[in-house]
Protein backbone atom coordinates (compact mmCIF):
# COMPACT_ATOMS: atom_id res chain seq x y z
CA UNK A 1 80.93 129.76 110.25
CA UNK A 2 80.96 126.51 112.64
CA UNK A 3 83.30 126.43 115.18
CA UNK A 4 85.37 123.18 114.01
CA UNK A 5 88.38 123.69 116.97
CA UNK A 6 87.44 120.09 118.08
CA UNK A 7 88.75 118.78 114.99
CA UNK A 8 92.14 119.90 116.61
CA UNK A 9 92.06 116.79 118.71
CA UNK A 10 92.40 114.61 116.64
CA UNK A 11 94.90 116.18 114.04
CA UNK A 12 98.45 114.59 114.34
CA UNK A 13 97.64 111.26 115.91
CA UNK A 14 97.68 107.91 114.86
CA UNK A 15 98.36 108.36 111.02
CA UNK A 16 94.72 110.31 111.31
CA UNK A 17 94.50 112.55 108.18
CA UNK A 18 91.43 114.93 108.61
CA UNK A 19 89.53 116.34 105.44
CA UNK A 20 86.96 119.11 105.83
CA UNK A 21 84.35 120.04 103.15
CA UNK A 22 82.54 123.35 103.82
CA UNK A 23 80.05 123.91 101.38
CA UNK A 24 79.63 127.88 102.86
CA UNK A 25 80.84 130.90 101.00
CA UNK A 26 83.62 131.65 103.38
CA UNK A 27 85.64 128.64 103.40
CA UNK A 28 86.67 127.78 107.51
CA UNK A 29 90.97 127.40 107.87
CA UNK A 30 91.57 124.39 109.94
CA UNK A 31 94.95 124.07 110.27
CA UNK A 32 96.77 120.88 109.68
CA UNK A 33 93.65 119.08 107.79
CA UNK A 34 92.81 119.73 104.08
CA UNK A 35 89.58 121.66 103.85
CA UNK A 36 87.76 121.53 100.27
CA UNK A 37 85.14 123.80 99.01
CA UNK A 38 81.98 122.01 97.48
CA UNK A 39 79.16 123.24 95.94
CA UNK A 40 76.31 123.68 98.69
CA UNK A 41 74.10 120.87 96.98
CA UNK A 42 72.50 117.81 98.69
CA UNK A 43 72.77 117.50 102.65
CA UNK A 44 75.92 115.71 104.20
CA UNK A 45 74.90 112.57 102.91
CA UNK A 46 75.47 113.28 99.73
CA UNK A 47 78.99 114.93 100.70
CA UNK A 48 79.68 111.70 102.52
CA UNK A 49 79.32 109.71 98.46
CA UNK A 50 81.21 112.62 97.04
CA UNK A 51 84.22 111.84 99.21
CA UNK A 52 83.74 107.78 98.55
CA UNK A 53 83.22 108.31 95.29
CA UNK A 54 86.37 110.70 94.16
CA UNK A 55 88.45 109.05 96.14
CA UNK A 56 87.31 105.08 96.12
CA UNK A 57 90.70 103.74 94.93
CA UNK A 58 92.98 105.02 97.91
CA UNK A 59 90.29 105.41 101.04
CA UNK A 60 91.85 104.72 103.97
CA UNK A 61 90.79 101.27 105.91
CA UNK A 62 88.44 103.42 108.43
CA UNK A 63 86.89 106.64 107.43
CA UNK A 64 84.77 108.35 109.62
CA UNK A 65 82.08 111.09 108.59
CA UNK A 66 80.90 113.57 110.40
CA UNK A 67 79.11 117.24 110.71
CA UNK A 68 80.52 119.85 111.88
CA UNK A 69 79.19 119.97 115.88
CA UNK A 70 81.45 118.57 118.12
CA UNK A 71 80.35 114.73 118.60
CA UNK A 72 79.49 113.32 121.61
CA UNK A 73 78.23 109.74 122.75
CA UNK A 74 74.73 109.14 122.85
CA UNK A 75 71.89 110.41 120.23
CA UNK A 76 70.93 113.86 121.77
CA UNK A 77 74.01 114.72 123.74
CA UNK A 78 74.76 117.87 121.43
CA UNK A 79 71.22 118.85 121.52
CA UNK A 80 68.50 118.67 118.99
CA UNK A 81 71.21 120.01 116.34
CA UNK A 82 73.40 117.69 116.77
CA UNK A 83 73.24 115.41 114.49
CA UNK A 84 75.46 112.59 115.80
C-alpha cells in the first residue's frame, strides 16, 4: 500500500475534510479522513470526475486532488513518480 501519513497534516485544520479513494484490494485506514473503495478503473483523472460528479451539489468552495505521494513544490521534486 502507499504510505499516505502526510495526509495527517492536514487533517483537523481549517474546516479541511480529507477524502481518500484507494482503488487497491486492501483498502489503506487513514484515520480521521473518509477513505472509499472504488473500482480500479480509469487513472486518477477519472477518480478526480467520480468525486465531482457524485458529489456536485455540496462540493466544498476549494477541492484539491491529489495522488497518493507526498506533494512537494516544483514538477519533479518527488521524483519521476511523482506526479505533482
Amino acid at each position: 500500500a502507499e504510505d499516505l501519513s502526510w495526509v495527517s497534516r492536514y487533517l483537523g485544520k481549517d474546516n479541511i475534510d480529507v477524502t481518500v479513494y484507494s482503488k487497491a484490494d486492501d483498502i489503506p485506514e487513514v484515520a480521521g479522513a473518509l477513505v472509499l473503495p472504488l473500482a480500479n478503473f480509469g487513472r486518477e483523472s477519472h477518480t478526480y470526475l467520480h468525486h465531482i460528479v457524485h458529489n456536485y451539489d455540496c462540493l466544498a468552495d476549494w477541492n484539491v486532488f491529489s495522488q497518493a505521494t507526498t506533494p512537494g513544490w516544483g514538477y519533479l521534486v518527488g521524483g519521476s513518480n511523482n506526479g505533482h
